[in-house]
Each structure stands twice: as C-alpha cells, then as structure tokens.
Protein backbone atom coordinates (compact mmCIF):
# COMPACT_ATOMS: atom_id res chain seq x y z
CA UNK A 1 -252.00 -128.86 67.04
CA UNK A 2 -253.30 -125.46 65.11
CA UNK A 3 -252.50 -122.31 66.51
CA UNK A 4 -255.66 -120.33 67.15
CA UNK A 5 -256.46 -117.03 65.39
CA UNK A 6 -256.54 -113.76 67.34
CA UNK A 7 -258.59 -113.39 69.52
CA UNK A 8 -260.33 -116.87 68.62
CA UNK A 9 -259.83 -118.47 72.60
CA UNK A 10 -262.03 -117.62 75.37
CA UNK A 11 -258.99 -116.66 77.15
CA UNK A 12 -257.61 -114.26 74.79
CA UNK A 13 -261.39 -112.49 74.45
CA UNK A 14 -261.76 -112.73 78.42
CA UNK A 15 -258.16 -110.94 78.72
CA UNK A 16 -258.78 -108.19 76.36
CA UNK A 17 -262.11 -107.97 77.20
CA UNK A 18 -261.15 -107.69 81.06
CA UNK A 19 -258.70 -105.07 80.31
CA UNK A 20 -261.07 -102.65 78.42
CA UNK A 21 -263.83 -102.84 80.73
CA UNK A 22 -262.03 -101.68 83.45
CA UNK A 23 -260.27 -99.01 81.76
CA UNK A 24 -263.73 -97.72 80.58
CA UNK A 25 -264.52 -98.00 84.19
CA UNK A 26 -261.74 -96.06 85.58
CA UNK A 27 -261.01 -93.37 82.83
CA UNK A 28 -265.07 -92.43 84.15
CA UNK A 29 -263.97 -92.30 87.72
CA UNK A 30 -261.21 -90.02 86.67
CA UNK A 31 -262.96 -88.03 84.49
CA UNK A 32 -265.78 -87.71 87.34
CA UNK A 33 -263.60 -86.64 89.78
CA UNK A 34 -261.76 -84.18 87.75
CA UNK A 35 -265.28 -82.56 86.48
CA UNK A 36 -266.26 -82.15 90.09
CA UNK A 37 -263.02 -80.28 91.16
CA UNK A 38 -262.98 -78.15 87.67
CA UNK A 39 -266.56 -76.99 88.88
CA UNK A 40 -265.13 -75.69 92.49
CA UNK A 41 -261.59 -74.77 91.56
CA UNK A 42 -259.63 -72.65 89.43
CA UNK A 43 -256.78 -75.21 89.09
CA UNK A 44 -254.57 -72.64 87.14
CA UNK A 45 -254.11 -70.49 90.65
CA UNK A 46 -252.06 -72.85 92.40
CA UNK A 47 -249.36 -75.20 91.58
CA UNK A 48 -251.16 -77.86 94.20
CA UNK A 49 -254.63 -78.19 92.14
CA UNK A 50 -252.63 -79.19 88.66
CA UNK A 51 -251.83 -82.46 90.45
CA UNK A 52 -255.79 -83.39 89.27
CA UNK A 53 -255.51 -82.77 85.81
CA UNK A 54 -251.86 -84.73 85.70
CA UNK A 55 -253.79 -87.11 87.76
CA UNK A 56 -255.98 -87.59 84.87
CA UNK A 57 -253.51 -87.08 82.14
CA UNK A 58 -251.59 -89.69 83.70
CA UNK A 59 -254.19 -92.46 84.01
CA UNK A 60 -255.63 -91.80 80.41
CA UNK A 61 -251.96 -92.36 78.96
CA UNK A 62 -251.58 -95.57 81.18
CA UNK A 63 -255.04 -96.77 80.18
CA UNK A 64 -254.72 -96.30 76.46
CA UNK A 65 -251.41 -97.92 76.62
CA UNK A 66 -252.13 -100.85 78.27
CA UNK A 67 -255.22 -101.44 76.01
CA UNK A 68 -252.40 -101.09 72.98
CA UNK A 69 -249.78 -103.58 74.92
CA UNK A 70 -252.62 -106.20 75.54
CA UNK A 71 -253.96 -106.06 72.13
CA UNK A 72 -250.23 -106.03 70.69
CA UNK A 73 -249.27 -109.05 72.66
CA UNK A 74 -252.55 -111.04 71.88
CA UNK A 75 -251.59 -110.34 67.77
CA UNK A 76 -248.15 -111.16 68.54
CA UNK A 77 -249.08 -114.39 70.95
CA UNK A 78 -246.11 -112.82 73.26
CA UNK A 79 -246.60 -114.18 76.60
CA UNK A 80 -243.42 -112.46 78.06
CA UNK A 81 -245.41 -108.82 77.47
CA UNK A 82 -248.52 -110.40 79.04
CA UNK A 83 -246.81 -111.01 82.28
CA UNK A 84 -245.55 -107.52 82.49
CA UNK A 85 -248.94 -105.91 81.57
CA UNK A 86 -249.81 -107.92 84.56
CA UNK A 87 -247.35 -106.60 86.64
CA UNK A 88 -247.93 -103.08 85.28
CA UNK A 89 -251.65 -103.02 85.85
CA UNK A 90 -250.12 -103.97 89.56
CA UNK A 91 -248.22 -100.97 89.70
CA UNK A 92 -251.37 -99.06 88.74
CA UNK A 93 -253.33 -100.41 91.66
CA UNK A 94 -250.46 -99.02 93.62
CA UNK A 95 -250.16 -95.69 91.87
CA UNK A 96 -254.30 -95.15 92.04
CA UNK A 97 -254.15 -95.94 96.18
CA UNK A 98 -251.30 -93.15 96.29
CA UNK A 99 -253.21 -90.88 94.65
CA UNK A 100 -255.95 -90.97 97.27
CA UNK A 101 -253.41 -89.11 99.34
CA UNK A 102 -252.03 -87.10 96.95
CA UNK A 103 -254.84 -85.82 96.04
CA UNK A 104 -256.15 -84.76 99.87
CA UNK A 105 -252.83 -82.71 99.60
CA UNK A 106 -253.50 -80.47 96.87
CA UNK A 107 -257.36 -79.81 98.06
CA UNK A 108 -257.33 -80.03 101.62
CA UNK A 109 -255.11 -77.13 102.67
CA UNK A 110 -256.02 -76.22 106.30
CA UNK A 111 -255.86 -78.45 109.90
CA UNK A 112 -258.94 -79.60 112.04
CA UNK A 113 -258.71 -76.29 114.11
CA UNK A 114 -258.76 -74.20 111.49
CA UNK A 115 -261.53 -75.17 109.75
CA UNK A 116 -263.14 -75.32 113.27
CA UNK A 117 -263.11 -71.57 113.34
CA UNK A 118 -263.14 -71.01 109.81
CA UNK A 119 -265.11 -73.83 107.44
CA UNK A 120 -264.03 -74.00 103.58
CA UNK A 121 -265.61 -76.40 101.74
CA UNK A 122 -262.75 -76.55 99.51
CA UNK A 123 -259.76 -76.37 102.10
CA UNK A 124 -260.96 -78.15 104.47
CA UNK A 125 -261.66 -81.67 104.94
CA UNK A 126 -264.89 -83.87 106.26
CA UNK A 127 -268.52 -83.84 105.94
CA UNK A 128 -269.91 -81.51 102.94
CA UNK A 129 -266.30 -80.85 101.73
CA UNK A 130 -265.19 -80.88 97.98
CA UNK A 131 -262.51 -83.67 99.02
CA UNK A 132 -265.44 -85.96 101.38
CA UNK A 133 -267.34 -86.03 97.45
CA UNK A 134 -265.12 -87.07 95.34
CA UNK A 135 -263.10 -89.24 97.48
CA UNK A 136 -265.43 -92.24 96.65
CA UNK A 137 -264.91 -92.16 93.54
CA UNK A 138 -260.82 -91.91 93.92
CA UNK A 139 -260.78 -95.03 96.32
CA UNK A 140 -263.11 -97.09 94.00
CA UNK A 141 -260.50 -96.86 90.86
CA UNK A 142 -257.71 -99.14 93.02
CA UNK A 143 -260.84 -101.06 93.65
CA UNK A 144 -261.72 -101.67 90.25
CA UNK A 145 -257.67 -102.03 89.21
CA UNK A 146 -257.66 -104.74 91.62
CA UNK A 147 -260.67 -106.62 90.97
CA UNK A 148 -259.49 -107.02 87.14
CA UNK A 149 -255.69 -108.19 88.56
CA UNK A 150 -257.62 -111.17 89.77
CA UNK A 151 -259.27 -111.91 86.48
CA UNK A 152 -256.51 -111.37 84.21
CA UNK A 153 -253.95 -113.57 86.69
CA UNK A 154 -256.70 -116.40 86.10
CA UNK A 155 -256.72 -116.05 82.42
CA UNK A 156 -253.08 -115.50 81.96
CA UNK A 157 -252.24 -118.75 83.22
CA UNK A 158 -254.51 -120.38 80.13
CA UNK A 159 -252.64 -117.62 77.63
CA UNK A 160 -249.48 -119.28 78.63
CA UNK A 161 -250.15 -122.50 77.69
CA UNK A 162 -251.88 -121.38 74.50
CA UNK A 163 -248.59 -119.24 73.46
CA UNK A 164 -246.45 -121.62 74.46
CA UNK A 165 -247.10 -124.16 71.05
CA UNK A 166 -246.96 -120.57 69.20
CA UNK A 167 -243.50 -120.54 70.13
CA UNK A 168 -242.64 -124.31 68.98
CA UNK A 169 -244.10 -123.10 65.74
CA UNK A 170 -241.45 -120.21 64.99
CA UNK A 171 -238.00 -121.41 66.13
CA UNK A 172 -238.97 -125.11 66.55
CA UNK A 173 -237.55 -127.63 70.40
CA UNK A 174 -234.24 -126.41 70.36
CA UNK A 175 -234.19 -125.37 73.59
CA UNK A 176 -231.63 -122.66 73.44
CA UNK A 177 -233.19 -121.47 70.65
CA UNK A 178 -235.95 -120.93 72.20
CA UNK A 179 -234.14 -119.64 75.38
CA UNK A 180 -233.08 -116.46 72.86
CA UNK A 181 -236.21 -115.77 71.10
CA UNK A 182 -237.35 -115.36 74.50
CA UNK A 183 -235.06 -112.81 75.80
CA UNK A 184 -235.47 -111.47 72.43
CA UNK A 185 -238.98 -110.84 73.70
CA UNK A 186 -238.29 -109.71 76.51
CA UNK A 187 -236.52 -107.01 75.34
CA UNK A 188 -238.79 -105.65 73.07
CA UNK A 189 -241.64 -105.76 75.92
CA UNK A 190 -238.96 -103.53 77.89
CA UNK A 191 -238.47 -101.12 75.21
CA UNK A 192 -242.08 -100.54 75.03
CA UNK A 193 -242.51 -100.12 78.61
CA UNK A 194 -239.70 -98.01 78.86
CA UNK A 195 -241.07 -95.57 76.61
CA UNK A 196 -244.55 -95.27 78.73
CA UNK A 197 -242.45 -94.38 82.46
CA UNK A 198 -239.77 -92.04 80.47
CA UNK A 199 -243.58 -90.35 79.11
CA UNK A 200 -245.15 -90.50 82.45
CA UNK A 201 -242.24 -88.78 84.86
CA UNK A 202 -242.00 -86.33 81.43
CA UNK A 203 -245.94 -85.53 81.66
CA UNK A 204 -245.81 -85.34 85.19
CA UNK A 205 -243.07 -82.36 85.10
CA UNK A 206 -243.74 -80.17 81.91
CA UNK A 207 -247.31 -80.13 83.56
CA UNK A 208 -246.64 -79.22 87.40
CA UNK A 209 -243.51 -78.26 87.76
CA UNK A 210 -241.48 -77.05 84.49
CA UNK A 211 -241.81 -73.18 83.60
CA UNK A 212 -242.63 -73.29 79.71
CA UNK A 213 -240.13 -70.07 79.42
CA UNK A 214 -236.79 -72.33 81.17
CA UNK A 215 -234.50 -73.79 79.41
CA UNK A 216 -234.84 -77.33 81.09
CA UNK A 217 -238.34 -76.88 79.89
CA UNK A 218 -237.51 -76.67 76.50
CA UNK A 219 -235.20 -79.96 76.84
CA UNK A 220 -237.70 -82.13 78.13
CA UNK A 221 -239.88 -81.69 75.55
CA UNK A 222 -236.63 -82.44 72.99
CA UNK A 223 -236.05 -85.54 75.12
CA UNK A 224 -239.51 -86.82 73.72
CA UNK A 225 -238.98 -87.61 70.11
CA UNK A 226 -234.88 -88.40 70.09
CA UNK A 227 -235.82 -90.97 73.11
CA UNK A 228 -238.68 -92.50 71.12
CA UNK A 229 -236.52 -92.68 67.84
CA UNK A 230 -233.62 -94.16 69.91
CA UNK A 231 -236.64 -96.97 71.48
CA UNK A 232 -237.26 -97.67 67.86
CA UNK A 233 -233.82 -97.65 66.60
CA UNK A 234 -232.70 -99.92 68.81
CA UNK A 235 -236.10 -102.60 68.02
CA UNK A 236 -235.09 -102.24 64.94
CA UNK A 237 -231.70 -102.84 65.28
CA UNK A 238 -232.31 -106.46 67.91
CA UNK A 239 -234.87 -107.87 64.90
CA UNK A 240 -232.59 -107.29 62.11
CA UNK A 241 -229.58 -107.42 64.19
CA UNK A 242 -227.09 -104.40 63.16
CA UNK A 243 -224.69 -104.57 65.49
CA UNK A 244 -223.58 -100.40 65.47
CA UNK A 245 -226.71 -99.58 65.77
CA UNK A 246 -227.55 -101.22 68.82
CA UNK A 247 -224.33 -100.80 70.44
CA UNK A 248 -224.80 -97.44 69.75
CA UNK A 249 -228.48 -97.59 71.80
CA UNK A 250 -227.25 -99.95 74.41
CA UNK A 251 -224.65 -96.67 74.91
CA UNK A 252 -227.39 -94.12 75.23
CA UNK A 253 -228.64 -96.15 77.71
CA UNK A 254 -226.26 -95.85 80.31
CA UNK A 255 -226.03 -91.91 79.70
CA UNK A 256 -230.08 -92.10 80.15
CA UNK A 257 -229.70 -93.82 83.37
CA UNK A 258 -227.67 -90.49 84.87
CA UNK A 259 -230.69 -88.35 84.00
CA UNK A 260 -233.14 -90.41 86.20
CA UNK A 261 -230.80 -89.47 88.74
CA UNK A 262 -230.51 -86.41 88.24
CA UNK A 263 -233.99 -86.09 88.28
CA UNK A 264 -234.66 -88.18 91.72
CA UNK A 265 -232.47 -86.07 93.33
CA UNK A 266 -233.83 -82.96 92.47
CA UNK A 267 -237.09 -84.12 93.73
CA UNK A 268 -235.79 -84.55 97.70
CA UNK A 269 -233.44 -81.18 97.46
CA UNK A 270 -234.36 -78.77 100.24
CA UNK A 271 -234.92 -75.39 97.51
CA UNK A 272 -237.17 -77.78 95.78
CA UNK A 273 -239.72 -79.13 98.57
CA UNK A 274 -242.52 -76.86 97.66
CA UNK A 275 -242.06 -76.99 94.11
CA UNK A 276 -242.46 -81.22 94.45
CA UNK A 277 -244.73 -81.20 97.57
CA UNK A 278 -248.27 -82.43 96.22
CA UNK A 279 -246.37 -84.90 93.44
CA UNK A 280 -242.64 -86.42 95.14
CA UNK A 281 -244.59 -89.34 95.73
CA UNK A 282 -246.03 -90.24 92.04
CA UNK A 283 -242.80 -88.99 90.52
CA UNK A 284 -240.68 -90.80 92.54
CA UNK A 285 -242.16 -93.87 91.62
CA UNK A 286 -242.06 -93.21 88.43
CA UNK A 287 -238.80 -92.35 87.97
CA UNK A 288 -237.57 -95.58 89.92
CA UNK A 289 -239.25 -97.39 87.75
CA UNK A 290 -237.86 -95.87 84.65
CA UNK A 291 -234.43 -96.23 85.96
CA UNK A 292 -234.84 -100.18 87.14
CA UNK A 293 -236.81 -100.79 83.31
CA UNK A 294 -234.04 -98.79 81.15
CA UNK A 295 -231.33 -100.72 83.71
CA UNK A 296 -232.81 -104.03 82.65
CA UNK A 297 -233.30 -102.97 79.00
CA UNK A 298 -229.41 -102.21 79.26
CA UNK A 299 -228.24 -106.17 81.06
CA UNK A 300 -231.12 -108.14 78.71
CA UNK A 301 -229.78 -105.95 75.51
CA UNK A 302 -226.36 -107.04 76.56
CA UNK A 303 -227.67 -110.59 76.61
CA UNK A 304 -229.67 -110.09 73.15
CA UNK A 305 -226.47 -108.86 71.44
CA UNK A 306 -224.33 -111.84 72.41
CA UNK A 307 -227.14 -114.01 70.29
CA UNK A 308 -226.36 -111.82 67.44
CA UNK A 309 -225.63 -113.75 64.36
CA UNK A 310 -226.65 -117.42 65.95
CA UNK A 311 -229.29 -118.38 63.66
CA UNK A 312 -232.64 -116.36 65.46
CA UNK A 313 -232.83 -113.61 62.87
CA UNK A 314 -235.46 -115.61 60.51
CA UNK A 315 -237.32 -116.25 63.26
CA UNK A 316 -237.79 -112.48 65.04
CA UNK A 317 -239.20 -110.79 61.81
CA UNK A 318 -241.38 -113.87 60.98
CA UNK A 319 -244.34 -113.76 63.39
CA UNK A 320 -246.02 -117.18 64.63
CA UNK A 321 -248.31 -118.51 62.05
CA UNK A 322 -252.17 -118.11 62.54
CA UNK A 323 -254.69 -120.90 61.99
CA UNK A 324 -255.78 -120.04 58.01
CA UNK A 325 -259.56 -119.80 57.63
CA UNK A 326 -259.84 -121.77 54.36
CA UNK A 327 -257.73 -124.59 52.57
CA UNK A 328 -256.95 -124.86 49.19
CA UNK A 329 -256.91 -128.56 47.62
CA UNK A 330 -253.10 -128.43 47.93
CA UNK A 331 -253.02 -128.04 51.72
CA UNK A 332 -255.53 -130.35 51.97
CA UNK A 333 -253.28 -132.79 50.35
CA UNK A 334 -250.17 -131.59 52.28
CA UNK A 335 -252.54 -132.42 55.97
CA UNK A 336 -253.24 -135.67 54.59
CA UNK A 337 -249.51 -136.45 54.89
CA UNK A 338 -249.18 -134.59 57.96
CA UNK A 339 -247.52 -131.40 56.19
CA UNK A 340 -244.73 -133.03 54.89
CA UNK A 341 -244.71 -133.07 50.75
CA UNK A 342 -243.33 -136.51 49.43
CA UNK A 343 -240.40 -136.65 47.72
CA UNK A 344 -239.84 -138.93 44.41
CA UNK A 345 -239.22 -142.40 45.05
CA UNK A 346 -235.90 -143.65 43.77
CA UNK A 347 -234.99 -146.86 42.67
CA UNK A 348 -232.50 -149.34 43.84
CA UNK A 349 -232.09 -150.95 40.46
C-alpha cells in the first residue's frame, strides 16, 4: 500500500481546509470587534480596555499557530500532533466563551441603577450600548470554534488510519519500536505546544500588566528567546539523541515549572486584585496549562531518554516516505518483484 502525498487525501485537504476557514472566520470577528471598540474608546486610559487588544493579540497568535501545527503534522503524517491540535482548538472554544465575560468586564463599568440615573453608552450595559453591539460578534467566534471541532473530529478519525501505514513504513511491526517512535512524537508535539502557552501567558502580561520601566518587565521579555532556544535544543537533542544536552533541558524544566507558580500565585494575591481583575481568568488558564504541558514534556522526556541508544535514531531524522510522482525503469523493475532486488543465484554444484 503507497503512502499518499501531502495533502493528496480528501481527509488531509478537508482537515486543513477546515482549519483555515475558520480561522479566517474568527480572526474577522476579532478584528470586527476590536475596530468597533477602537472607534469608542481610548484603550490606552485604562488598564481594563487593553484586555481587547490582548484579546486579539491572543487569538491571532493561536490562529496562526494552529494553521502552522496542522500543516506541520499533515507534511510530517504525525497523528499524535493531530489529536492535540484537536484538543487545543477545544481549549480555544473554551477560552473564546470566557472571553465573552471578560470582555463585559473591561467595558461595562457601572450597575443597573447607575446607568438608570446616568446612561453611558460605553459603561453601561443593554440596549444601544457599545458592549449590546459587539457582543454578537464575540459569542459567534465559540460558535464557529465549535462548529469546526465537529468537522475536524470526523476527519481525524480517517487521518488516523491513513498515518497509521506511514508509521509501518519508517520503523517497520516491531511493536515496541513503534511504541518509542511514538512517544518520540509525542514529545516533540509537546515541545511545540509548550512554546505557544509559555508565549500566550508572556503576551498576556508584558501587554496588561508589566510596566515596560520594571525590572520583571525586562525578564520576561529575556525569557522569550533562551526558552525558545532551550525548546529547540532539547528537539534537537531527542532526534539526534545527545544525552547532556537533553538532560541538561529535561533540568530546566523542572526550574521552569517553579515560575508558573510563581506566576499563578501572584495572580490571586490580595495587592494584586486590581492589577489582574479584567484578565485572572484567561491567565489562569493559561498558565495551568503551561505548567500541566511543560510537566508532561518533563515525565514523556524522561520516557524518551530511556529509549536513547535502542536502535530509533535512523528512524526520527528520516521522515515517512511520500508516494513519488514518476518511476524510473529501475523502480519499475524493483515493483515488479514487489521491491525486493534479486540476488545472484548460486549453484549447488
């Protein structure tokens, strides 16, 4: 059985197709919603109207990036990273719903009463309000996010049986071979996805709450490039496996996983609640998940170390072969034997 080109399936099309259509879709909602606010409000006089522009910030990053993973794992025929853009496109359904709220937050600052007496159309909230016109287009994007779960759960399931003979083709039906390349995978989908959550709970606090004259300021934006050096260090390090080198990231790990700490409990300390008000909710899910992704990247790079040396190495820099587009008379001879050359015939006498 051949292994089809990329992007040569109706599933794989459907998939990628499925995933740029909505983000097309939603990156307009966003950018909609944020003209419409610009228009009424000057975001740069409160710390409550920048949660809109991380709003969008935040959903452009997560768009682009999961248009990158599913065209990545398409060319790669890695079924491990489709499952967790699945779940990650999930988690953006969530994170879009939350933002419905959040967003009512940082616009609608006074109660029922007073708007009774005194009507803002900016502060307040109901019928001819800045917050009653845009809100359609806020609930729609969870909408949308949702409606393209369904799709891409359907086609996944044909993507898995597809990648699965890509699989067979690099490290063969030895079953704990393939049991390793697998984690192997695995781990490099983590790393990947680790690097989008450390960026997001980053984004989210140079632009709402970090002072660009502290010093904490100018360590976050440090943080950046050494943690996307040590991401592809230690890639680098599990395909060609050098062991100090990725003993040295599986390390840095663990001393990561005290910042995310840190961080969450910054976010609930009583000195802090009005710097985190209109964003606790976004960061703290974001930082969660960054701490549960870099915790698994930690146990599964354990796991990937131990298969160090074992025979896989050949395997993780070769990529599965693609279907070739023309033959040449001597692979047209090989397929006539089914692939295997003949050797010389030898002679009893």
């Amino acid at each position: 059985m051949a292994i089809e080109p990329f992007l040569g399936t109706t599933a794989q099309k459907a998939y990628f197709g499925t995933v740029v259509l909505q983000a097309v879709i939603v990156l307009t909602m966003v950018g909609v919603t944020f003209g419409m606010v610009d228009n009424d409000v000057e975001l740069s006089i409160s710390l409550k109207y920048k949660t809109l522009p991380c709003y969008l910030a935040l959903f452009a990053l997560a768009e682009l990036f999961e248009v990158f993973m599913v065209f990545d794992a398409l060319r790669l025929r890695n079924i491990i990273q489709l499952f967790g853009i699945t779940l990650f496109h999930l988690a953006l359904m969530v994170m879009a719903a939350i933002q419905v709220g959040q967003t009512r937050t940082a616009l609608v600052w006074r109660t029922a009463a007073q708007c009774a007496i005194d009507f803002d159309p900016i502060q307040c909230d109901g019928p001819g309000t800045l917050f009653n016109r845009i809100r359609p287009f806020l609930i729609v994007v969870p909408c949308i996010i949702g409606a393209s779960l369904v799709v891409l759960a359907y086609f996944l399931k044909e993507l898995y049986s597809e990648f699965g003979w890509a699989i067979f083709h690099v490290v063969g039906a030895n079953p704990r071979m393939k049991t390793m390349y697998q984690y192997y995978q695995i781990m490099i989908c983590l790393l990947k996805f680790d690097f989008f959550f450390f960026a997001g709970v980053t984004m989210q606090l140079l632009i709402l709450v970090l002072q660009s004259d502290s010093a904490e300021f100018g360590i976050t934006i440090t943080a950046i490039p050494i943690v996307l050096l040590l991401l592809i260090l230690c890639g680098w390090a599990l395909q060609r496996e050098v062991k100090w080198i990725m003993s040295i990231s599986l390390v840095l790990m663990l001393a990561s996983l005290t910042y995310f700490i840190y961080k969450l409990v910054r976010f609930y300390q009583p000195q802090n609640d009005a710097i985190y008000a209109t964003t606790r909710a976004s960061l703290t899910i974001f930082t969660i998940m960054a701490f549960l992704l870099l915790f698994s990247t930690f146990t599964v790079g354990l796991r990937c170390f131990s298969d160090f040396d074992k025979g896989l190495a050949a395997s993780k820099i070769h990529s599965a072969p693609t279907r070739p587009s023309l033959q040449t008379k001597e692979s047209s001879k090989l397929n006539e034997t089914e692939g295997v050359p003949l050797g010389p015939r030898i002679s009893i006498e």
